[in-house]
Protein backbone atom coordinates (compact mmCIF):
# COMPACT_ATOMS: atom_id res chain seq x y z
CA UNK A 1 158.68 144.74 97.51
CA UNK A 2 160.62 141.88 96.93
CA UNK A 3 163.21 143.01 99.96
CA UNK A 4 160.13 143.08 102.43
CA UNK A 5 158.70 139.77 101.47
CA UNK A 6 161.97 138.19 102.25
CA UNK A 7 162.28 139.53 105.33
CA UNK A 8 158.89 138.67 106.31
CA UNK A 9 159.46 134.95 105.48
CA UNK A 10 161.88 134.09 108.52
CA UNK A 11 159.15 136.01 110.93
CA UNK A 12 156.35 133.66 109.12
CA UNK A 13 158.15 130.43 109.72
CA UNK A 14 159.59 131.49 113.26
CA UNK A 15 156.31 131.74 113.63
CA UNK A 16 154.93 128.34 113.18
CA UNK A 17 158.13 126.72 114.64
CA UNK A 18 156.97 128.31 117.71
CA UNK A 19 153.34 127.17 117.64
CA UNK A 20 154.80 123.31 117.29
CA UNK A 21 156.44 123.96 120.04
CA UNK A 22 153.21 124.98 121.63
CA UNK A 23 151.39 122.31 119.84
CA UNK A 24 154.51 119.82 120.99
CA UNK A 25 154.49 120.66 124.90
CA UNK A 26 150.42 120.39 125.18
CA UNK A 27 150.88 117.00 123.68
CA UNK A 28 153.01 115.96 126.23
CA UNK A 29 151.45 117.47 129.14
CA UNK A 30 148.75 115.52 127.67
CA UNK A 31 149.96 112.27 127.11
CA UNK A 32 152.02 111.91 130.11
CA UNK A 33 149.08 113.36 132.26
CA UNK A 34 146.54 111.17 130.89
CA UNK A 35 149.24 107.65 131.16
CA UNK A 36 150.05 108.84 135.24
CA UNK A 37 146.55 109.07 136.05
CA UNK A 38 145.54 106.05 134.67
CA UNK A 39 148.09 104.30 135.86
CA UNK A 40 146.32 105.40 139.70
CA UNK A 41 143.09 105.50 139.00
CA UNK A 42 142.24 103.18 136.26
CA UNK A 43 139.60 105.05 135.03
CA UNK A 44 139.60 106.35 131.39
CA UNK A 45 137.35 109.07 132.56
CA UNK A 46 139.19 111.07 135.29
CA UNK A 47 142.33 110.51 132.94
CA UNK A 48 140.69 112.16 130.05
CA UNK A 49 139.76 115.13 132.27
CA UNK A 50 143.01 115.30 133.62
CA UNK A 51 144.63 115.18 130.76
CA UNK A 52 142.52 118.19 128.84
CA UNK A 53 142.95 120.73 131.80
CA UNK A 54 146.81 120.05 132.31
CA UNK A 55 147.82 121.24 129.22
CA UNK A 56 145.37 124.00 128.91
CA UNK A 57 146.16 124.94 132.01
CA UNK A 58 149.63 124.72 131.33
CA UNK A 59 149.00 126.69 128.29
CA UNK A 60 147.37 129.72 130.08
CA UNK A 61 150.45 129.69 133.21
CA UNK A 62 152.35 130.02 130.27
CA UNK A 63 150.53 132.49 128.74
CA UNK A 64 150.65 134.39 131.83
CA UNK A 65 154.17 134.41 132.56
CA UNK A 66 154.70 135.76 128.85
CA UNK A 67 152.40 139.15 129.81
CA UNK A 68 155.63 140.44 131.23
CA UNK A 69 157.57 140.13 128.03
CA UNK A 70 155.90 139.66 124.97
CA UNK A 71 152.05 139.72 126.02
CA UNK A 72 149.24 137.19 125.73
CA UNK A 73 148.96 135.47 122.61
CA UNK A 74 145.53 133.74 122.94
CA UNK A 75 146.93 131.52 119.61
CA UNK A 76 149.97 129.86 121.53
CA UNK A 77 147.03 128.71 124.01
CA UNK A 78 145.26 128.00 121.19
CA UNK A 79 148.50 125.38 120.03
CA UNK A 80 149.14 124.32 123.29
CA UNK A 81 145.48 122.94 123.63
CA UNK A 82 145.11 121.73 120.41
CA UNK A 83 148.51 119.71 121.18
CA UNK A 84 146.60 118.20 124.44
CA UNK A 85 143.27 117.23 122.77
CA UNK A 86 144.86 115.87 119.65
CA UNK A 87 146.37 112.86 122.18
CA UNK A 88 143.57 112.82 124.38
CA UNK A 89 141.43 111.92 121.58
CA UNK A 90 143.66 109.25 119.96
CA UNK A 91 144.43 107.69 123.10
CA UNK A 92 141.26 107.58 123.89
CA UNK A 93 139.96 106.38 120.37
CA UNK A 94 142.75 103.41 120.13
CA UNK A 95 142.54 102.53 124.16
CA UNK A 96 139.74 99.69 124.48
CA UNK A 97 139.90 99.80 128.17
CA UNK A 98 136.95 100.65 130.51
């Protein structure tokens, strides 16, 4: 028992290194989405929107292009969009401009 436990543990924490990396990549999809279209449009709204749907939709393109290997994992798009709206909101909740 002790044998199997152990060699779950790497599996457990590959793992969650991999969903930071998904939470890590929708963050900056996010971020960098949300600063560019500001920067153009100046208006918080359309760069909130923007912002959200880039990095889910860069989530599912990913998600897609992993069918072919190691299949749709619906909790990696689950990261990835957590990783967007996480600095959606805080821009949003720190930003004071209209």
């Amino acid at each position: 028992m002790k044998r199997l436990l152990l060699l779950l543990i790497p599996l457990t924490m590959q793992s969650q290194v991999d969903k930071q990396k998904h939470f890590i990549a929708g963050a900056s999809i996010s971020g960098l989405t949300y600063a560019s279209t500001y920067a153009i449009t100046k208006n918080k709204n359309k760069a909130t929107i923007y912002s959200l749907l880039a990095s889910t939709g860069a989530g599912v393109l990913k998600e897609l292009h992993d069918i072919k290997t190691t299949g749709f994992d619906s909790k990696d798009l689950l990261y990835t969009s957590l990783g967007g709206a996480s600095v959606t909101i805080t821009i949003n909740l720190f930003d004071k401009k209209h």
